[in-house]
PDB file of N, CA and C in Angstrom:
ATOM      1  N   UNK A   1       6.540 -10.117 -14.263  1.00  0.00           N
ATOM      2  CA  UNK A   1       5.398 -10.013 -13.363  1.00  0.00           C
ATOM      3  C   UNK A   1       5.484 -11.117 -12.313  1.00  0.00           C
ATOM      4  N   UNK A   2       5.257 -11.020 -11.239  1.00  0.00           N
ATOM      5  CA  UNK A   2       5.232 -11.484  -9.633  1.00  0.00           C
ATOM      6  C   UNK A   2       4.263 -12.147  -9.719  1.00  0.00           C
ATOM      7  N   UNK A   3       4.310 -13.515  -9.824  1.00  0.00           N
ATOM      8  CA  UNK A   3       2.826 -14.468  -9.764  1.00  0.00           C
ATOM      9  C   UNK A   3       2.680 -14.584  -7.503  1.00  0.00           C
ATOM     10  N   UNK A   4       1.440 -13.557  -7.868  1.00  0.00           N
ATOM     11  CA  UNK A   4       0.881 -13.528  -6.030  1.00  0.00           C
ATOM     12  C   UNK A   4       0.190 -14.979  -5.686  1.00  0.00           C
ATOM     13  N   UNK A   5       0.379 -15.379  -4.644  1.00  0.00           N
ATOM     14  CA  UNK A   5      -0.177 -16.975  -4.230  1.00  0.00           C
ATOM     15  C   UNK A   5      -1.416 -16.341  -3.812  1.00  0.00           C
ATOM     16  N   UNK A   6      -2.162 -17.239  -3.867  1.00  0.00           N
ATOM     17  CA  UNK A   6      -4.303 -17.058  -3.388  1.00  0.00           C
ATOM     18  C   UNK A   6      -4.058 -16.542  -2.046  1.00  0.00           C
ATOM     19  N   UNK A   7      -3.348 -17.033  -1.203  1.00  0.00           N
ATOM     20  CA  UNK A   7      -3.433 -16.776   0.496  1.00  0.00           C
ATOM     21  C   UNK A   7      -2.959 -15.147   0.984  1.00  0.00           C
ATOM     22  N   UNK A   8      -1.925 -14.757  -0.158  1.00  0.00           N
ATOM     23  CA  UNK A   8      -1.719 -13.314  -0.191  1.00  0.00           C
ATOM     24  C   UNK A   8      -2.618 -12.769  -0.379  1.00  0.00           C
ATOM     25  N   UNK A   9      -3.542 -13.169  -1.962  1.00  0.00           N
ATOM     26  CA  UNK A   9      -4.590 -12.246  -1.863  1.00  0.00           C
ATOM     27  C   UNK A   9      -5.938 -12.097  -1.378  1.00  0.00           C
ATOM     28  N   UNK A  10      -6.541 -13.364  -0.417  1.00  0.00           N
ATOM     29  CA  UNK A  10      -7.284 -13.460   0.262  1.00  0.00           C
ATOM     30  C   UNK A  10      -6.725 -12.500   1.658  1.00  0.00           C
ATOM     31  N   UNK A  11      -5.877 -12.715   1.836  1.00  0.00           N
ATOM     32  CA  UNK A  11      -5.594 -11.859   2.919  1.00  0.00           C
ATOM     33  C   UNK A  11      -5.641 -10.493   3.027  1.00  0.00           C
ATOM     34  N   UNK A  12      -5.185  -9.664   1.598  1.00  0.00           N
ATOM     35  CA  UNK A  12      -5.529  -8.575   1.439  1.00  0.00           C
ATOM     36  C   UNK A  12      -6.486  -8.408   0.808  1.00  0.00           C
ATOM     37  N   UNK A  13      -7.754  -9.022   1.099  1.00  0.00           N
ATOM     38  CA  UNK A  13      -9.020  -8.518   0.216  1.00  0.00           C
ATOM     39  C   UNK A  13      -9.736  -8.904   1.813  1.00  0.00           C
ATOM     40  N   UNK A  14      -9.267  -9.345   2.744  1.00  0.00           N
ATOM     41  CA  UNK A  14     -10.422  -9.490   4.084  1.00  0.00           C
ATOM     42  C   UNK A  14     -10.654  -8.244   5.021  1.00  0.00           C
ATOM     43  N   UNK A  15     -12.258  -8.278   4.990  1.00  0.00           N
ATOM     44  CA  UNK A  15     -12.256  -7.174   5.381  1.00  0.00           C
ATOM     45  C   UNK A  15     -11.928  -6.476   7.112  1.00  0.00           C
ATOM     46  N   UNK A  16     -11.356  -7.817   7.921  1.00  0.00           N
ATOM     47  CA  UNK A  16     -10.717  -7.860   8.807  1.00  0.00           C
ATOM     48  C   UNK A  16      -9.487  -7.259   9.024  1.00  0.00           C
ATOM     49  N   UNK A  17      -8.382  -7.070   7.633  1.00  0.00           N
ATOM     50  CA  UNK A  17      -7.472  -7.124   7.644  1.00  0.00           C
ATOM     51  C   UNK A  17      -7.755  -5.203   7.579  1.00  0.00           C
ATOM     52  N   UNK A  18      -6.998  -4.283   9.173  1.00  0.00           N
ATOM     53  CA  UNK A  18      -6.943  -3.149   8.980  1.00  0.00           C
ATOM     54  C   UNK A  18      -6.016  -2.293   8.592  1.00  0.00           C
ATOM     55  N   UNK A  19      -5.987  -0.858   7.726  1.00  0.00           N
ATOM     56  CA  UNK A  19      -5.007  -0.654   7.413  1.00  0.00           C
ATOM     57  C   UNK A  19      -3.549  -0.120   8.889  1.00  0.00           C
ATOM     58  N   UNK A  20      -2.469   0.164   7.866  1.00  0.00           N
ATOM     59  CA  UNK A  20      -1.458   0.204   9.331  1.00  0.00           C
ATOM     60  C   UNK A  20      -0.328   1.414   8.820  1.00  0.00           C
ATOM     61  N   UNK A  21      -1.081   1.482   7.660  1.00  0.00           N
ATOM     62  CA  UNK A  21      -0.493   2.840   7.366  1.00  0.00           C
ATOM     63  C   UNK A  21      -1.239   4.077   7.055  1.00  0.00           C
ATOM     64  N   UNK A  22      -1.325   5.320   6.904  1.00  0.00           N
ATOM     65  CA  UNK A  22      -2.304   6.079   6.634  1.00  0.00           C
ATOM     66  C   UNK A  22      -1.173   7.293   5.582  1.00  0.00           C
ATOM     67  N   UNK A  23      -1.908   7.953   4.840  1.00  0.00           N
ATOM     68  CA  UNK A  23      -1.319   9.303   4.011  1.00  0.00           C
ATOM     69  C   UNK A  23      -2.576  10.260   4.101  1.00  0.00           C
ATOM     70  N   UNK A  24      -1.410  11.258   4.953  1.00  0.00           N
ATOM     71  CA  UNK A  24      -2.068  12.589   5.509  1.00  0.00           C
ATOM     72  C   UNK A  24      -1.710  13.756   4.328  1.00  0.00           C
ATOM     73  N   UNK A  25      -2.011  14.487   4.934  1.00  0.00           N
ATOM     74  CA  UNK A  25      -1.629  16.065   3.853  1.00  0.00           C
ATOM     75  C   UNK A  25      -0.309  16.367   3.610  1.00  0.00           C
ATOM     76  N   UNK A  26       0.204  15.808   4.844  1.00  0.00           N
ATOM     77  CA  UNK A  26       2.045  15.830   4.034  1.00  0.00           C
ATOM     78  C   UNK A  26       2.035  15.189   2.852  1.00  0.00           C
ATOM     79  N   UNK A  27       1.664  14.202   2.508  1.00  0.00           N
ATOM     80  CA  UNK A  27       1.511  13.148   1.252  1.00  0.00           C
ATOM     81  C   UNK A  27       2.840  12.427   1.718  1.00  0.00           C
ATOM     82  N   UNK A  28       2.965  11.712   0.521  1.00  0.00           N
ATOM     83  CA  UNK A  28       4.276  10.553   0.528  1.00  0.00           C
ATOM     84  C   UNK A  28       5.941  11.351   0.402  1.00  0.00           C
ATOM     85  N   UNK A  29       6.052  10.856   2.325  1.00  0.00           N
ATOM     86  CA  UNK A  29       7.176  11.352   2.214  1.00  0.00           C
ATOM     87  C   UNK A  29       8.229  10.196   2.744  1.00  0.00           C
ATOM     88  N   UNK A  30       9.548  10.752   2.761  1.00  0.00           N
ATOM     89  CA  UNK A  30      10.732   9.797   2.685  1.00  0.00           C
ATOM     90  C   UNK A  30      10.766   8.986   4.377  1.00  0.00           C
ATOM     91  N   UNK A  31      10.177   9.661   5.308  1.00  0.00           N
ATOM     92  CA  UNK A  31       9.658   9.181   6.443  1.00  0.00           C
ATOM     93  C   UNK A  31       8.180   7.975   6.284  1.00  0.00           C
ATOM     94  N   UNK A  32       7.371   8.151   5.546  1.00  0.00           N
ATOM     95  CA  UNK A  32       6.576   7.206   5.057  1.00  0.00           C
ATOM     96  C   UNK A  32       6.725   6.093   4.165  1.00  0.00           C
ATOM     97  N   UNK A  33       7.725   6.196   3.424  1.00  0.00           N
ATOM     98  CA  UNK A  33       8.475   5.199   2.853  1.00  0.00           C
ATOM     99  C   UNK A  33       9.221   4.411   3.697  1.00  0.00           C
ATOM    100  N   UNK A  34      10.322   4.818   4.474  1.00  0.00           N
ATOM    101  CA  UNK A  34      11.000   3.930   5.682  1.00  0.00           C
ATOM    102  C   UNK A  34       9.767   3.065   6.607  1.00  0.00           C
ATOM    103  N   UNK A  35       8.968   3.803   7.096  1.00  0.00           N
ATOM    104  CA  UNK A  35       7.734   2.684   7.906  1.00  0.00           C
ATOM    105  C   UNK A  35       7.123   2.246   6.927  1.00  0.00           C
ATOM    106  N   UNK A  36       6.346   1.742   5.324  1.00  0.00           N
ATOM    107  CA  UNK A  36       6.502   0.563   4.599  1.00  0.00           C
ATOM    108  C   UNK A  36       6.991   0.053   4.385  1.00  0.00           C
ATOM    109  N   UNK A  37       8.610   0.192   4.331  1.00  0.00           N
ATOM    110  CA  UNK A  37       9.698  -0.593   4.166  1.00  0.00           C
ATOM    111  C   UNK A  37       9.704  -1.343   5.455  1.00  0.00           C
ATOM    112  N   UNK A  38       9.799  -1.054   6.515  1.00  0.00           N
ATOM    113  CA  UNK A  38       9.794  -1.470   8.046  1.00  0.00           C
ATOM    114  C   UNK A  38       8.994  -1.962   7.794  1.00  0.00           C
ATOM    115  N   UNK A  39       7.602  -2.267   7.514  1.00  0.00           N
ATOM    116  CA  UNK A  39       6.289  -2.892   8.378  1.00  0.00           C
ATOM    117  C   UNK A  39       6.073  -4.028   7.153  1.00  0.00           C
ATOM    118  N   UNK A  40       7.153  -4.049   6.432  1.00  0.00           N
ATOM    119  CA  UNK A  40       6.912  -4.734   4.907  1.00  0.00           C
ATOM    120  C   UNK A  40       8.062  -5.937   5.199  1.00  0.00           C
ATOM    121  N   UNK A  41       9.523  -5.830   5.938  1.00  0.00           N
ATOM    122  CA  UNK A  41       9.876  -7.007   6.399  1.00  0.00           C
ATOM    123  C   UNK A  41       9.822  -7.153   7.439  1.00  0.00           C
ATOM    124  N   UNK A  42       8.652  -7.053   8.598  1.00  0.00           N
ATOM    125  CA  UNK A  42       7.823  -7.642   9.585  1.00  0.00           C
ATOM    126  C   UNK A  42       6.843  -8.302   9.111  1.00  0.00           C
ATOM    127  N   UNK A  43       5.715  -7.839   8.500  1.00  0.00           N
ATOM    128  CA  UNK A  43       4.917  -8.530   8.250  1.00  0.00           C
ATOM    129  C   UNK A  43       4.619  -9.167   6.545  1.00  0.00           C
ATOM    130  N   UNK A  44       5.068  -8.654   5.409  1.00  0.00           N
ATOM    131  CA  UNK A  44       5.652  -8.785   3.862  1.00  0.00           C
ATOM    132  C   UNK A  44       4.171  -8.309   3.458  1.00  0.00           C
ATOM    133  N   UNK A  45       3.088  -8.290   4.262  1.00  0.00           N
ATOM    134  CA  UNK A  45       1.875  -7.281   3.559  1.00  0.00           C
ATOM    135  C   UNK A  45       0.926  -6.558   4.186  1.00  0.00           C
ATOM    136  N   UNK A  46       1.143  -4.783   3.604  1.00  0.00           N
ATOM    137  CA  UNK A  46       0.762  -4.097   4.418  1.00  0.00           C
ATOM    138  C   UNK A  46      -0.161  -3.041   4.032  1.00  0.00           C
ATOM    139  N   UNK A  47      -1.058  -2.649   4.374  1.00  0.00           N
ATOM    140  CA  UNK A  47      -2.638  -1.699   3.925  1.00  0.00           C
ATOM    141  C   UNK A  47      -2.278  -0.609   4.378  1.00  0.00           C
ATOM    142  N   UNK A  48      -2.736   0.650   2.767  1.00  0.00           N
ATOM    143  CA  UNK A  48      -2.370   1.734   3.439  1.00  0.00           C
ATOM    144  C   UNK A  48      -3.632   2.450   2.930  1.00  0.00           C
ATOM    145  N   UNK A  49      -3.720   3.642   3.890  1.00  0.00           N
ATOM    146  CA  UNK A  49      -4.650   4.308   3.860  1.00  0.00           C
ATOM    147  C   UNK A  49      -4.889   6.102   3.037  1.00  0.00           C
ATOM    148  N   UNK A  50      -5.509   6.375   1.992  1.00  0.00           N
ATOM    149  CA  UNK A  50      -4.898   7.921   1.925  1.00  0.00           C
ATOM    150  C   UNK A  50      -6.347   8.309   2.370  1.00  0.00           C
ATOM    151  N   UNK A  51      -5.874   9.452   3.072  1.00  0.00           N
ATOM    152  CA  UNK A  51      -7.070  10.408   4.025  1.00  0.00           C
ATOM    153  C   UNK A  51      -7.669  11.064   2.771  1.00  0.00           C
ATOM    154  N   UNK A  52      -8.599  11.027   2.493  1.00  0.00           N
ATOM    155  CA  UNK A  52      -9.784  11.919   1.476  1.00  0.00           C
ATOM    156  C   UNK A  52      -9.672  13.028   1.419  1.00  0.00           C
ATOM    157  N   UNK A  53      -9.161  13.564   0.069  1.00  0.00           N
ATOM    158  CA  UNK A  53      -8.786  15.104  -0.409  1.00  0.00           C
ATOM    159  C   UNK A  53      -7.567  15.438  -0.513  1.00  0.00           C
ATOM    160  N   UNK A  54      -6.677  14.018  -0.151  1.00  0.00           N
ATOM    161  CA  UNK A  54      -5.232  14.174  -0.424  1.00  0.00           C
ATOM    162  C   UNK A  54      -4.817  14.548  -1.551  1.00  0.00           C
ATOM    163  N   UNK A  55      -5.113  13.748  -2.225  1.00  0.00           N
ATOM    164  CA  UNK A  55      -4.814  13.585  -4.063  1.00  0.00           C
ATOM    165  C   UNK A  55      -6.126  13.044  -4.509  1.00  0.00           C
ATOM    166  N   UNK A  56      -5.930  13.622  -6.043  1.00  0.00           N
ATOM    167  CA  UNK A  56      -7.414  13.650  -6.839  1.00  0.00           C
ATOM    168  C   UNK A  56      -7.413  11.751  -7.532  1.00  0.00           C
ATOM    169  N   UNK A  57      -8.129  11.831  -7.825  1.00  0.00           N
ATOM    170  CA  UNK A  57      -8.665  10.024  -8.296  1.00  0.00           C
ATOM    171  C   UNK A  57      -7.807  10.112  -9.236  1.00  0.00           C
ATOM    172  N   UNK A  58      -6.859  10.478 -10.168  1.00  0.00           N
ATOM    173  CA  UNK A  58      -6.393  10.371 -11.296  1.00  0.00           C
ATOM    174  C   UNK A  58      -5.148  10.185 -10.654  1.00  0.00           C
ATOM    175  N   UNK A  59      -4.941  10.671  -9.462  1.00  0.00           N
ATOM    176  CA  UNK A  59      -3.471  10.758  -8.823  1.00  0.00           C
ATOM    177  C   UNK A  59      -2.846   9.772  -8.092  1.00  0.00           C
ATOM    178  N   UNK A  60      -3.982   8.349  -7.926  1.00  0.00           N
ATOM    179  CA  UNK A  60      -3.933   7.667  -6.936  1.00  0.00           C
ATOM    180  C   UNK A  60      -3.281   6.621  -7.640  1.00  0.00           C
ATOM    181  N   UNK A  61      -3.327   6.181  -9.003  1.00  0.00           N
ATOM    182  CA  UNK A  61      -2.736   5.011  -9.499  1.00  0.00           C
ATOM    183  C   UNK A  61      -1.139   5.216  -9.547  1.00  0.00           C
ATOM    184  N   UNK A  62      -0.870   7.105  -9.716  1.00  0.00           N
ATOM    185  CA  UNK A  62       0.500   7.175  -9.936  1.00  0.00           C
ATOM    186  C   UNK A  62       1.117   6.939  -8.152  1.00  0.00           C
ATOM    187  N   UNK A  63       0.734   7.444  -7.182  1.00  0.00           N
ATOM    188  CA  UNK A  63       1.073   7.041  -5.598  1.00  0.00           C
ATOM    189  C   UNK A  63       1.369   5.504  -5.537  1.00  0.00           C
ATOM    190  N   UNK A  64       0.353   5.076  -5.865  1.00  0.00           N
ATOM    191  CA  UNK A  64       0.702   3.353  -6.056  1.00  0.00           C
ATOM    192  C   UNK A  64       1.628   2.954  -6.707  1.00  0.00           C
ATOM    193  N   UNK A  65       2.168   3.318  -7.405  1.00  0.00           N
ATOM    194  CA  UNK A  65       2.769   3.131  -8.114  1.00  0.00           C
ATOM    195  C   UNK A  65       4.083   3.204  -7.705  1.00  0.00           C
ATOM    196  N   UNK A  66       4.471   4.715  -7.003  1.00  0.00           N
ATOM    197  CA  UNK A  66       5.571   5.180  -6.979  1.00  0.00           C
ATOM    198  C   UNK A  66       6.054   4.496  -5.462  1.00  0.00           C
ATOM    199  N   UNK A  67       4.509   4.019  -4.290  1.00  0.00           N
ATOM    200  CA  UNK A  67       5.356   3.309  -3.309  1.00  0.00           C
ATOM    201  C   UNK A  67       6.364   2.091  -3.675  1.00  0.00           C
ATOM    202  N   UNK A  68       4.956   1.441  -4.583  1.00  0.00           N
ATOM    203  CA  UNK A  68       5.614   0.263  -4.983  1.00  0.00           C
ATOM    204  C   UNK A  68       6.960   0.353  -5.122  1.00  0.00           C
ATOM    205  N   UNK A  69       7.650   1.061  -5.894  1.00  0.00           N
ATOM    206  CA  UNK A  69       8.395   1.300  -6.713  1.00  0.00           C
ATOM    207  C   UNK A  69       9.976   1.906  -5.812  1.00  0.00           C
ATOM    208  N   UNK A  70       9.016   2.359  -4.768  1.00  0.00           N
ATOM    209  CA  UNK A  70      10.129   2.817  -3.814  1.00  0.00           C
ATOM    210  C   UNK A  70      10.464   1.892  -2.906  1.00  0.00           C
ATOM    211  N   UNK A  71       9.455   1.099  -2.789  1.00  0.00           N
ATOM    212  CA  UNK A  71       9.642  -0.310  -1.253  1.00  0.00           C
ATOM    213  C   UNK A  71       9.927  -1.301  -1.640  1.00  0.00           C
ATOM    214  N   UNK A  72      10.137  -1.254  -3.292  1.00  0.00           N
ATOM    215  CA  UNK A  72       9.933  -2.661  -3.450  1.00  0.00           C
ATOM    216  C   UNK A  72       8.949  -4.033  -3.702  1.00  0.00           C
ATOM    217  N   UNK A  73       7.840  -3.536  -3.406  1.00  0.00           N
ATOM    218  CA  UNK A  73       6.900  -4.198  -3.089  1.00  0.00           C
ATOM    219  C   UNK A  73       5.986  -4.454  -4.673  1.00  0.00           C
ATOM    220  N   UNK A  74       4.777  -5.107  -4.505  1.00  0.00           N
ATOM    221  CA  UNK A  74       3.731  -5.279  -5.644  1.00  0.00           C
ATOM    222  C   UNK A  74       2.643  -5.088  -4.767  1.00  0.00           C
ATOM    223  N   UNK A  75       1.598  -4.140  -5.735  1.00  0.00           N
ATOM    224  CA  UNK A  75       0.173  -4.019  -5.158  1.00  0.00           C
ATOM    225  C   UNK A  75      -0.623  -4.626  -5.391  1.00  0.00           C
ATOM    226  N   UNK A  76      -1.241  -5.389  -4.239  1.00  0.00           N
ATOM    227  CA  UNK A  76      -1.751  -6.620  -4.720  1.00  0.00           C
ATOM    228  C   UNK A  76      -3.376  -5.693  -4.730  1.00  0.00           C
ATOM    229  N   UNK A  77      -3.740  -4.889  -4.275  1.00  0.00           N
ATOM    230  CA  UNK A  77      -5.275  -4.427  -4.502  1.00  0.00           C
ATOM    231  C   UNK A  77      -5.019  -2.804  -4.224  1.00  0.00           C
ATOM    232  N   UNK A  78      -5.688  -2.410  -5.116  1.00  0.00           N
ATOM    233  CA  UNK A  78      -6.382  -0.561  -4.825  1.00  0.00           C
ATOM    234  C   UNK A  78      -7.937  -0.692  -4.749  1.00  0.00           C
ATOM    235  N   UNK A  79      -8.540   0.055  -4.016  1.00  0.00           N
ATOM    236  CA  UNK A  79      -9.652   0.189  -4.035  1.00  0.00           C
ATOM    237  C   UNK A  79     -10.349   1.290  -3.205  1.00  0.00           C
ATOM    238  N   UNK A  80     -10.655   2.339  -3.867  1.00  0.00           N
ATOM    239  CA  UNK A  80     -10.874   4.175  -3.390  1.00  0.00           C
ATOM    240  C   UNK A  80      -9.848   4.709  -2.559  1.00  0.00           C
ATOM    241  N   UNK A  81      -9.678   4.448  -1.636  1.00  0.00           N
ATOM    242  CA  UNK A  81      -8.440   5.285  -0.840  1.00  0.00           C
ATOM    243  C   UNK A  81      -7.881   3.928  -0.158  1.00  0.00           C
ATOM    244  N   UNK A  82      -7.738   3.001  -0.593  1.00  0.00           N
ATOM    245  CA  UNK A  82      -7.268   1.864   0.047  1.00  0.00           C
ATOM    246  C   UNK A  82      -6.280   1.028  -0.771  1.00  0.00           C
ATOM    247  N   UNK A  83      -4.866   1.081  -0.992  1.00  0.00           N
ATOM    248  CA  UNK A  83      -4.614  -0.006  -1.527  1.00  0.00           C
ATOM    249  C   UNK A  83      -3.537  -1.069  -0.258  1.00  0.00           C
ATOM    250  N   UNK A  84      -3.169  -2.469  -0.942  1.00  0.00           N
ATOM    251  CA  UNK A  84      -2.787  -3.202  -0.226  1.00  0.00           C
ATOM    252  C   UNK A  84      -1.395  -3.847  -1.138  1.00  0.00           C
ATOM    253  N   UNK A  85       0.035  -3.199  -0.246  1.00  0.00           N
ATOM    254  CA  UNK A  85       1.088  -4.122  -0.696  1.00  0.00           C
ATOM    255  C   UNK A  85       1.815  -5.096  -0.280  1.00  0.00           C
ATOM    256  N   UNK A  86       2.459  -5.630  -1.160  1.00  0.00           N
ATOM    257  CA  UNK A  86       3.281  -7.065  -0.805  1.00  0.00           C
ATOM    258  C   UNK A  86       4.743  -6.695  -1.062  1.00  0.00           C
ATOM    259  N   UNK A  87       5.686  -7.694   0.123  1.00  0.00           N
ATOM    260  CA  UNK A  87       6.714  -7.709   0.274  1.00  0.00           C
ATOM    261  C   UNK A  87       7.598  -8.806  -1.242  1.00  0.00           C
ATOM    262  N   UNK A  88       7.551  -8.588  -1.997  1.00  0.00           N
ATOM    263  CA  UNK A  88       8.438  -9.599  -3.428  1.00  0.00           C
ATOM    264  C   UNK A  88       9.215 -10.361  -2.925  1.00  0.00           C
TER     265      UNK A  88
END
């Protein structure tokens, strides 16, 4: 497990901080993976958005999961259609 520093996760818990990715009805595709990967070594943490009615609430921990998993990254927050990842 990835010990996250406070400043990571203050940063992704402000409510300033907007998302810069979004998931539409295509859902997670291999084109949406390359721009988290991209926007993940520009900036190492990045908010994504899923549009409401994409996937059901039970479906959302496995999405998280599987970006993570594809970018590399750790999720430092989910929260309803919002989660927020980090570059490892």
């Amino acid at each position: 497990m990835v010990k996250i520093p406070e400043s990571i996760k203050k940063m992704a818990l402000d409510r300033d901080f907007q998302p810069s990715v979004r998931i539409g009805k295509t859902g997670v595709t291999e084109n949406l993976i390359q721009e988290i990967k991209d926007q993940l070594t520009k900036r190492k943490l990045v908010k994504i958005k899923i549009n409401k009615g994409v996937f059901e609430r039970s479906q959302k921990t496995e999405v998280w999961n599987y970006i993570c998993e594809q970018t590399g990254s750790t999720l430092i927050s989910s929260r309803g259609n919002v989660g927020v990842v980090w570059a490892k």
